[in-house]
PDB file of N, CA and C in Angstrom:
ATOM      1  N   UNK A   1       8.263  -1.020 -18.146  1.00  0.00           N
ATOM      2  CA  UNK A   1       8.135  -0.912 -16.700  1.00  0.00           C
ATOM      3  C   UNK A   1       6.690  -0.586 -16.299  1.00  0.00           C
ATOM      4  N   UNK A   2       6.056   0.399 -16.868  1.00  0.00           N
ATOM      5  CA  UNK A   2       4.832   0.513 -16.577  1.00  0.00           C
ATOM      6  C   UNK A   2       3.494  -0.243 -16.963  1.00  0.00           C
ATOM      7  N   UNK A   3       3.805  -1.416 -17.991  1.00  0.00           N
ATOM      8  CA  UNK A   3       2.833  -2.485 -17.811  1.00  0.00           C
ATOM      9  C   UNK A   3       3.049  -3.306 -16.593  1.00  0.00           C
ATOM     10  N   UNK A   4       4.219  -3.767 -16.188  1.00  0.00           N
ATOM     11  CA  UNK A   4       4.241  -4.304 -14.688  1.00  0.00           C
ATOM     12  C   UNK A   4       3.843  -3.457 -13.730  1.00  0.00           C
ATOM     13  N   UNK A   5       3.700  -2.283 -13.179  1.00  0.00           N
ATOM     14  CA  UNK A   5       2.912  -1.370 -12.320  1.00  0.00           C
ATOM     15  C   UNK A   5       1.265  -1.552 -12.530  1.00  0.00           C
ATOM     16  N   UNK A   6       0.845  -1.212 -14.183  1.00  0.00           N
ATOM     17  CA  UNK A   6      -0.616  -1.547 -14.773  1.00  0.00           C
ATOM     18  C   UNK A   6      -0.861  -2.849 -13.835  1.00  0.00           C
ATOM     19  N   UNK A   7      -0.452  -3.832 -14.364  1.00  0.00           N
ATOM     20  CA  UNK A   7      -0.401  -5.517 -14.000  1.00  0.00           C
ATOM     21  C   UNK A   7      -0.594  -5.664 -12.788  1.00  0.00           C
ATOM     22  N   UNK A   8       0.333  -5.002 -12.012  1.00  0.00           N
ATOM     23  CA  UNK A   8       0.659  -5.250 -10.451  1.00  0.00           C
ATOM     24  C   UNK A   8      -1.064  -4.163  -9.653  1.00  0.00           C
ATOM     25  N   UNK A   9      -1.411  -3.501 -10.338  1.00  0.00           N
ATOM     26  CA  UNK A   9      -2.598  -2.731 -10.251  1.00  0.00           C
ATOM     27  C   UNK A   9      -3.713  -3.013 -10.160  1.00  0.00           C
ATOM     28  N   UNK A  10      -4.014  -4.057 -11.559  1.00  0.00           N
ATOM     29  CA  UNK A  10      -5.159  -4.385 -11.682  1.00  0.00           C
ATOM     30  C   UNK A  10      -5.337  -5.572 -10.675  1.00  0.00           C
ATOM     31  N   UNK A  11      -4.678  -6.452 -10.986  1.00  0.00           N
ATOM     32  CA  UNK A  11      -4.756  -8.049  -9.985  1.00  0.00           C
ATOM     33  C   UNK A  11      -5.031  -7.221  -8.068  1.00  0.00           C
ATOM     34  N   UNK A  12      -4.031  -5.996  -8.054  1.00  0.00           N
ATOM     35  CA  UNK A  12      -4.713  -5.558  -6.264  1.00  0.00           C
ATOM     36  C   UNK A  12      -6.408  -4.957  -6.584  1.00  0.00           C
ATOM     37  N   UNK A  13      -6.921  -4.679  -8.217  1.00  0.00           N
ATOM     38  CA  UNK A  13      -7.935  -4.113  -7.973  1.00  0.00           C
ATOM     39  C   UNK A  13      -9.200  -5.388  -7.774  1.00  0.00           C
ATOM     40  N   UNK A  14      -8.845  -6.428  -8.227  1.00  0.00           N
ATOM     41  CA  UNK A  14      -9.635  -7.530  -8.596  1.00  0.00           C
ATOM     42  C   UNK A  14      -9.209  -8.574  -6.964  1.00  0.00           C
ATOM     43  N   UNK A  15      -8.641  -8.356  -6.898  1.00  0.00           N
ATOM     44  CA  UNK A  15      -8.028  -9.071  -5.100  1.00  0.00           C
ATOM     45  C   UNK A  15      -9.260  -8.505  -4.718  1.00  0.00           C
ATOM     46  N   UNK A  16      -9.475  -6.866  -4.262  1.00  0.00           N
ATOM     47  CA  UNK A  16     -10.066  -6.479  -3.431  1.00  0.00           C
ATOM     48  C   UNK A  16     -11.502  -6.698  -3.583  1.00  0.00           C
ATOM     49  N   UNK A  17     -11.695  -7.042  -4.954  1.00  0.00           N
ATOM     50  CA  UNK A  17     -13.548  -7.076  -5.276  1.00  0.00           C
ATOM     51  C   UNK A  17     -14.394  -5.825  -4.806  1.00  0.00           C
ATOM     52  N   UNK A  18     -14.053  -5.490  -4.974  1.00  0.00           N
ATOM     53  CA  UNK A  18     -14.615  -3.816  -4.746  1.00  0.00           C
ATOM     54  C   UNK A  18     -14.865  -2.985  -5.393  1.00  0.00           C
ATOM     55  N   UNK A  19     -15.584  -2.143  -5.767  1.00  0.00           N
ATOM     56  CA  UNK A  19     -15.776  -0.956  -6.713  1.00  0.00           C
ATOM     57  C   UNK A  19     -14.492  -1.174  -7.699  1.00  0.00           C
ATOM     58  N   UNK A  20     -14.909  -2.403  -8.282  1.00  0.00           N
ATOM     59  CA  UNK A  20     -13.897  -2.774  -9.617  1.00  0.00           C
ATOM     60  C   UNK A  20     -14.084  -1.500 -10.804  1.00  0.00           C
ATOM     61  N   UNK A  21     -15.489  -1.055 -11.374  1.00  0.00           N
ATOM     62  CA  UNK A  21     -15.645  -0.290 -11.996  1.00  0.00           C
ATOM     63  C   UNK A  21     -14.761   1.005 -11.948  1.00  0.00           C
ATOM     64  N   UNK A  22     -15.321   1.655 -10.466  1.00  0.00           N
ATOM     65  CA  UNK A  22     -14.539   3.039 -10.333  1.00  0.00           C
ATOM     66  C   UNK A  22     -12.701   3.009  -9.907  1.00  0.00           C
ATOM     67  N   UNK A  23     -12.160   1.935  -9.911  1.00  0.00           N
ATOM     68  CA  UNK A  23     -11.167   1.503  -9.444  1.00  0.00           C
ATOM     69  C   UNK A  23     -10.507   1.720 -10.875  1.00  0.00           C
ATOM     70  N   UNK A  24     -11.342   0.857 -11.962  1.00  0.00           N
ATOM     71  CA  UNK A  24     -10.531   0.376 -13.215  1.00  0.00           C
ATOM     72  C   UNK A  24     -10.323   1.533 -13.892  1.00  0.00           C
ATOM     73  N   UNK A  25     -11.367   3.052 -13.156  1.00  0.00           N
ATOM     74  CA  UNK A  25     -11.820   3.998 -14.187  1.00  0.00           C
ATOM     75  C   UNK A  25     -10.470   4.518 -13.891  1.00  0.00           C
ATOM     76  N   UNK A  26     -10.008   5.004 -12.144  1.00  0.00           N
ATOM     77  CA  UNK A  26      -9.236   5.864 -11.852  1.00  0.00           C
ATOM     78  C   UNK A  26      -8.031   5.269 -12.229  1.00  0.00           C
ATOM     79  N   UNK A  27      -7.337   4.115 -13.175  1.00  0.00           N
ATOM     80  CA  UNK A  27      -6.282   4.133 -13.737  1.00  0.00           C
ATOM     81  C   UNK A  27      -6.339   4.797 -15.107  1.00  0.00           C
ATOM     82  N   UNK A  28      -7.252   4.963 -15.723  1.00  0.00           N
ATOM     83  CA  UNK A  28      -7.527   6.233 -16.875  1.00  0.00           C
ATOM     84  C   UNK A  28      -6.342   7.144 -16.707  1.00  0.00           C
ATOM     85  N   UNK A  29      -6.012   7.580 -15.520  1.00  0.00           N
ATOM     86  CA  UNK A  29      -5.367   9.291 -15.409  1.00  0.00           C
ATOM     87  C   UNK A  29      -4.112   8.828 -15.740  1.00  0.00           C
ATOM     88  N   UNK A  30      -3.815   7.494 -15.277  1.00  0.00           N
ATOM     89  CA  UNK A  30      -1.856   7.199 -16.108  1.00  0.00           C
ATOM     90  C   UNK A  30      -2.133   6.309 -17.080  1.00  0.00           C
ATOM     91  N   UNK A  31      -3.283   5.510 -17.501  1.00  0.00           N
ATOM     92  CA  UNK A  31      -2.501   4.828 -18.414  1.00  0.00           C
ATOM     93  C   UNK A  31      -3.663   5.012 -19.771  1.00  0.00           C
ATOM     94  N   UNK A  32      -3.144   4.603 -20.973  1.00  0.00           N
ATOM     95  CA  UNK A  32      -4.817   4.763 -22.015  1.00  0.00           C
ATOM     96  C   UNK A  32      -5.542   3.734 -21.688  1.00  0.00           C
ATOM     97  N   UNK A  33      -6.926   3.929 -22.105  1.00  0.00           N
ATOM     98  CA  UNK A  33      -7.834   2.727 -22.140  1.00  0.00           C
ATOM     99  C   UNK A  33      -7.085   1.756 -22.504  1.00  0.00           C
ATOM    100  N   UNK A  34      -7.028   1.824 -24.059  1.00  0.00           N
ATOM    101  CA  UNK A  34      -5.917   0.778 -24.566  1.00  0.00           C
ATOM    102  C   UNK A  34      -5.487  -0.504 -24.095  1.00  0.00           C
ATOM    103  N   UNK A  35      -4.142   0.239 -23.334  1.00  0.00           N
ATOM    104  CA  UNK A  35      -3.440  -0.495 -22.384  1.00  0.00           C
ATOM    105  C   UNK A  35      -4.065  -0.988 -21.168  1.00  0.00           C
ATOM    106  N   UNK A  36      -4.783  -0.542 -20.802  1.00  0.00           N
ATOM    107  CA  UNK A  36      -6.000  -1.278 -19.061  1.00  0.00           C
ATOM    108  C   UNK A  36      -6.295  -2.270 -20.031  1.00  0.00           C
ATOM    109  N   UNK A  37      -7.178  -2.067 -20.769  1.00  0.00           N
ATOM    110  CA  UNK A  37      -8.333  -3.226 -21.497  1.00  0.00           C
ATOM    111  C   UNK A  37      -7.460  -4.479 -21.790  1.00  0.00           C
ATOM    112  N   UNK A  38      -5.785  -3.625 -22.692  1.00  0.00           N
ATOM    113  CA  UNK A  38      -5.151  -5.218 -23.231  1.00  0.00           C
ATOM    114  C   UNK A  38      -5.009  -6.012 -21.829  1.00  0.00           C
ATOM    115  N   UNK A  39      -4.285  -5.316 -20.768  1.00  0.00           N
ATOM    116  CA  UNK A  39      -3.768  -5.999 -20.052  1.00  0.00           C
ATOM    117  C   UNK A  39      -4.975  -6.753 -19.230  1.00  0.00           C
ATOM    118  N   UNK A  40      -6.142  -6.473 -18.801  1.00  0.00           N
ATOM    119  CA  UNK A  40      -7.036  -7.194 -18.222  1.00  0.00           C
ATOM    120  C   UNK A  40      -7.530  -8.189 -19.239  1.00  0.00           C
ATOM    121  N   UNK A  41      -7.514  -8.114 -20.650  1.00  0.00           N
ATOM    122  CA  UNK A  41      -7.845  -9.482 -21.387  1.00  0.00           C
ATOM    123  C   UNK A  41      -6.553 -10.180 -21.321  1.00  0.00           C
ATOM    124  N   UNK A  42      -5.000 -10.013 -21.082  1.00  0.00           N
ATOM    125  CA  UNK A  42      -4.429 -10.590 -21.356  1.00  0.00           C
ATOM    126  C   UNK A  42      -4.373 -11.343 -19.681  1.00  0.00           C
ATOM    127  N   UNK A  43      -4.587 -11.003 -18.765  1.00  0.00           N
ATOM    128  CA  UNK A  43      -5.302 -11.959 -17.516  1.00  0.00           C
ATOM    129  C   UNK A  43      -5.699 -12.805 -17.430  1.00  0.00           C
ATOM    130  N   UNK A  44      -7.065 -11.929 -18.035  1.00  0.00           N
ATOM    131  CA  UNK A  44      -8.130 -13.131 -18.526  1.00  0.00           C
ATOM    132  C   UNK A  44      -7.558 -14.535 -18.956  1.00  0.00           C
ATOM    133  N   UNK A  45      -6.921 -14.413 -19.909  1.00  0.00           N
ATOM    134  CA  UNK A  45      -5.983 -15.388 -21.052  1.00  0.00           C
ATOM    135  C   UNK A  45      -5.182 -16.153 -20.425  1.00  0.00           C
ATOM    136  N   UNK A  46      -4.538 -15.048 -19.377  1.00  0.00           N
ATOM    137  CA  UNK A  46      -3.539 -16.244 -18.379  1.00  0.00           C
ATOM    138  C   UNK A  46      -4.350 -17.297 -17.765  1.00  0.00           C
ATOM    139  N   UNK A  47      -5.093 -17.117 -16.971  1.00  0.00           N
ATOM    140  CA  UNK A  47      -6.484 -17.822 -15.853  1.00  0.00           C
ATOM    141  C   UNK A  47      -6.130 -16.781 -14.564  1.00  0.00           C
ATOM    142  N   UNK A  48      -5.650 -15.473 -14.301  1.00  0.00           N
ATOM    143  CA  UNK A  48      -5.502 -15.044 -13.307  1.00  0.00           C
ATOM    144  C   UNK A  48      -6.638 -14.416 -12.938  1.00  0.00           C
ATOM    145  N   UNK A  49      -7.298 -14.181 -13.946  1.00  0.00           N
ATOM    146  CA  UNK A  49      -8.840 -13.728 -13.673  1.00  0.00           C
ATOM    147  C   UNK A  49      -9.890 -14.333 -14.685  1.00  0.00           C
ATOM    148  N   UNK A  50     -10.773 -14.668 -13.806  1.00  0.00           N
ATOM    149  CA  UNK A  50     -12.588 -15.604 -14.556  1.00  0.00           C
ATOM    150  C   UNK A  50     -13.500 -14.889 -14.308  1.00  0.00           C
ATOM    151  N   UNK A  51     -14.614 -15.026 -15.128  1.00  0.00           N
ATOM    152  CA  UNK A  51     -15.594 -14.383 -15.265  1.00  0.00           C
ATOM    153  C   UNK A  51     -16.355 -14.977 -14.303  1.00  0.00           C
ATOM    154  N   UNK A  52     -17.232 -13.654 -13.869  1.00  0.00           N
ATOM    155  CA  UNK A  52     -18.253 -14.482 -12.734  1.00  0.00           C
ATOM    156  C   UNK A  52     -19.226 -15.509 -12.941  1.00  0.00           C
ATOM    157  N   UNK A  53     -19.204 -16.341 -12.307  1.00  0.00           N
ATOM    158  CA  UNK A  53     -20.736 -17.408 -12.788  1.00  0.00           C
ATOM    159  C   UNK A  53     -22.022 -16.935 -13.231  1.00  0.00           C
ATOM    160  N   UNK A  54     -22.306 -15.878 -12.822  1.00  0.00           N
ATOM    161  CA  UNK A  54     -23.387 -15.718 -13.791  1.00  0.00           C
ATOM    162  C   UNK A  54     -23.582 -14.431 -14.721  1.00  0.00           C
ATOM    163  N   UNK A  55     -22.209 -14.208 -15.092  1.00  0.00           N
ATOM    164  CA  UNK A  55     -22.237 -13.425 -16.190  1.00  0.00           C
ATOM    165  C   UNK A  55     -21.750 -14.043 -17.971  1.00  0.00           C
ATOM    166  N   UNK A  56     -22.171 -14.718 -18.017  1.00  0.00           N
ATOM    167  CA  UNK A  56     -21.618 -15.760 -19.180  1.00  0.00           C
ATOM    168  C   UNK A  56     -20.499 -16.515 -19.303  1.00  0.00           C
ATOM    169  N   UNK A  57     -20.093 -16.306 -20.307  1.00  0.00           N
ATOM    170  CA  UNK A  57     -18.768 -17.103 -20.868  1.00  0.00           C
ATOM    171  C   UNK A  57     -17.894 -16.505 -21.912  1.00  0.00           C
ATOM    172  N   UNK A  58     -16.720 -16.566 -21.616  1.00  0.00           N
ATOM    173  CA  UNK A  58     -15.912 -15.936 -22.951  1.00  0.00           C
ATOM    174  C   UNK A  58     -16.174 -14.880 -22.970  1.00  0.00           C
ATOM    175  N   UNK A  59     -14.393 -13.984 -23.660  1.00  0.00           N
ATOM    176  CA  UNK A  59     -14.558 -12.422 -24.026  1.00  0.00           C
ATOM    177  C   UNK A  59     -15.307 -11.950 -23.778  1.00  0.00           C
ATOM    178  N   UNK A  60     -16.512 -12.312 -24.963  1.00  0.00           N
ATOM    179  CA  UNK A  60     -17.726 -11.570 -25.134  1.00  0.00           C
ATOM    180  C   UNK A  60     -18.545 -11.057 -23.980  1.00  0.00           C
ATOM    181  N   UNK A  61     -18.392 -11.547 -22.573  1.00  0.00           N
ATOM    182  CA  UNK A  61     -19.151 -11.382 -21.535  1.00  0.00           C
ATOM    183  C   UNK A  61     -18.284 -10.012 -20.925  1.00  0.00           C
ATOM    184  N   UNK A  62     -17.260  -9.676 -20.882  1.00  0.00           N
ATOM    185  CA  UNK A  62     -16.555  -8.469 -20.825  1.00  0.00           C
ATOM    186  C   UNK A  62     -16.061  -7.425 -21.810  1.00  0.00           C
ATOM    187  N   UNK A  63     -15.978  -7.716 -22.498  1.00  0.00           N
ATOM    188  CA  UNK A  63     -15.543  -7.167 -23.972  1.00  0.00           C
ATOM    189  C   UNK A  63     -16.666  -7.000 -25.426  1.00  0.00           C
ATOM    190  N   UNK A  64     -16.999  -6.039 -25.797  1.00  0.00           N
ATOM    191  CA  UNK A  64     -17.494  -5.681 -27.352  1.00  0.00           C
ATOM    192  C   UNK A  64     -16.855  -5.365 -28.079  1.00  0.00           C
ATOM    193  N   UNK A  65     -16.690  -5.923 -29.583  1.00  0.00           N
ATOM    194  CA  UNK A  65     -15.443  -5.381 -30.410  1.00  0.00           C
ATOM    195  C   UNK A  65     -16.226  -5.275 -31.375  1.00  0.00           C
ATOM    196  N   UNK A  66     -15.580  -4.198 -32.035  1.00  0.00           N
ATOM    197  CA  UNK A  66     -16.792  -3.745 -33.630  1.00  0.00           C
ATOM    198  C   UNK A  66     -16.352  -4.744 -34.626  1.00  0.00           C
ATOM    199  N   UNK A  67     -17.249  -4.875 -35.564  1.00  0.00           N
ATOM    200  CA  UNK A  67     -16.816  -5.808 -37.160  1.00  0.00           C
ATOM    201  C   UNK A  67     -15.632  -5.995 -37.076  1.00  0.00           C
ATOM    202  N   UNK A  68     -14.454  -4.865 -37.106  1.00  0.00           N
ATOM    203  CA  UNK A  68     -12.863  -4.884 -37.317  1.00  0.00           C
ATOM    204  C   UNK A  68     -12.374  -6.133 -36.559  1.00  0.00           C
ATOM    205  N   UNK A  69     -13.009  -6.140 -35.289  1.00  0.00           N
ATOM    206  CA  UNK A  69     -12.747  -7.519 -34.231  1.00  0.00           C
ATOM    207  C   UNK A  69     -11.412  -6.783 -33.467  1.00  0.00           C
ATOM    208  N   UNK A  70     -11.268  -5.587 -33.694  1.00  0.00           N
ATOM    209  CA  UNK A  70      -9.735  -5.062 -33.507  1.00  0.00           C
ATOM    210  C   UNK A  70      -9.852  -3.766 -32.353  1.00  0.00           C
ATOM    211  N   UNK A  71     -10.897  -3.367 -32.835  1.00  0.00           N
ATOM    212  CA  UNK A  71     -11.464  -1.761 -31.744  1.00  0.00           C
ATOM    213  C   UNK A  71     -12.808  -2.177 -30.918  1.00  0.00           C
ATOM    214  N   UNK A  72     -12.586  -1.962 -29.572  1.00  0.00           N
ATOM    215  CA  UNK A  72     -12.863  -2.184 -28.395  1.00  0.00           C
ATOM    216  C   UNK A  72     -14.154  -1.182 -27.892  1.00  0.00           C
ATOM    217  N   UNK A  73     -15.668  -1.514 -28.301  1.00  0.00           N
ATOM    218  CA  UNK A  73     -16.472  -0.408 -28.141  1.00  0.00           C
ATOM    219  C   UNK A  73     -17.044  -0.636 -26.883  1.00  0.00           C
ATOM    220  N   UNK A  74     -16.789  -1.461 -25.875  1.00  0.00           N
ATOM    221  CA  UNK A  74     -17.684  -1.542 -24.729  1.00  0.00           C
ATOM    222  C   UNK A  74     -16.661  -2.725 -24.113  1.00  0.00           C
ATOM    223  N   UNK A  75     -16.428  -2.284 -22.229  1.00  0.00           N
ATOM    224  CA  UNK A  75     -15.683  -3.224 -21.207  1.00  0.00           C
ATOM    225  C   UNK A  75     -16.061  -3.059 -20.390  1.00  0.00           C
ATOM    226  N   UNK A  76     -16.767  -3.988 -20.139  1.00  0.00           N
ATOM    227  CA  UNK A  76     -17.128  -4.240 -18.597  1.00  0.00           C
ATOM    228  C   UNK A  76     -16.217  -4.993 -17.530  1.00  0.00           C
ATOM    229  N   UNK A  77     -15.282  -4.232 -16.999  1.00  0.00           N
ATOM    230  CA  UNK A  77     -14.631  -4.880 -16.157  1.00  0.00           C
ATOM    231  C   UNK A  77     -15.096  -5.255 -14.669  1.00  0.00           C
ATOM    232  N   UNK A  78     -16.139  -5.122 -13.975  1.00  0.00           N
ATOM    233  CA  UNK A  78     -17.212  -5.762 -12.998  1.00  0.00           C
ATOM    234  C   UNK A  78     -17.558  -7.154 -13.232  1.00  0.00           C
ATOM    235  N   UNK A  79     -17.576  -7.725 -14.614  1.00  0.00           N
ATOM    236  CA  UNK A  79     -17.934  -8.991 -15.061  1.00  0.00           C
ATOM    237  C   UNK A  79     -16.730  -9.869 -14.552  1.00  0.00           C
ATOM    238  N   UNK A  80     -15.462  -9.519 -14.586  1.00  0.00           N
ATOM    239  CA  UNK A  80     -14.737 -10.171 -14.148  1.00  0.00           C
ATOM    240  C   UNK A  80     -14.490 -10.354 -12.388  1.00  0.00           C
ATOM    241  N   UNK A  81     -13.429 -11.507 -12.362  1.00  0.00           N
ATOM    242  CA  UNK A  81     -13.005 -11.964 -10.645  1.00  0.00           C
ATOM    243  C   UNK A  81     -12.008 -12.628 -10.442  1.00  0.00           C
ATOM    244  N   UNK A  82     -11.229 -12.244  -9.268  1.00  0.00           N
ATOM    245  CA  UNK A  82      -9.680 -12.893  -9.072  1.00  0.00           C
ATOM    246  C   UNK A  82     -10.172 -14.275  -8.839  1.00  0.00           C
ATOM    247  N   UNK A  83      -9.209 -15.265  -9.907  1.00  0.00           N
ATOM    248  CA  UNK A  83      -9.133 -16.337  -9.471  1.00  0.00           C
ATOM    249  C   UNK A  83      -8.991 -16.774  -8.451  1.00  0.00           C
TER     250      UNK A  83
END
């Protein structure tokens, strides 16, 4: 139930284009990083959200993952935008 609340969260935070950063931060207090990060790459993945035009291309333009390819050392969720 509470990835559909997450879900239903992020897409109103990315609607609004607005202080995406401090928006994405203040879901910290209910949910783990973790879970924000999967669910905004798994967005991504749908096409419900694209990266801005001039912030690159692919993952990599929002996302850093160490060697493991598995742990998540840096997200920039500002790079992204509601389709």
């Amino acid at each position: 139930m509470s990835k559909d609340i997450l879900r239903d969260r992020i897409i109103e935070i990315y609607k609004s284009d607005e202080g995406i950063n401090g928006k994405i931060g203040d879901l910290k207090t209910a949910f783990p990083d973790g879970e924000i990060i999967e669910k905004v790459e798994q967005l991504y993945e749908e096409g419900v959200l694209t990266i801005r035009s001039d912030k690159g291309s692919g993952k990599e333009a929002f996302l850093d993952k160490a060697d493991s390819d598995k742990e998540v050392t840096n997200f920039y969720p500002e790079v992204l935008k509601y389709k």
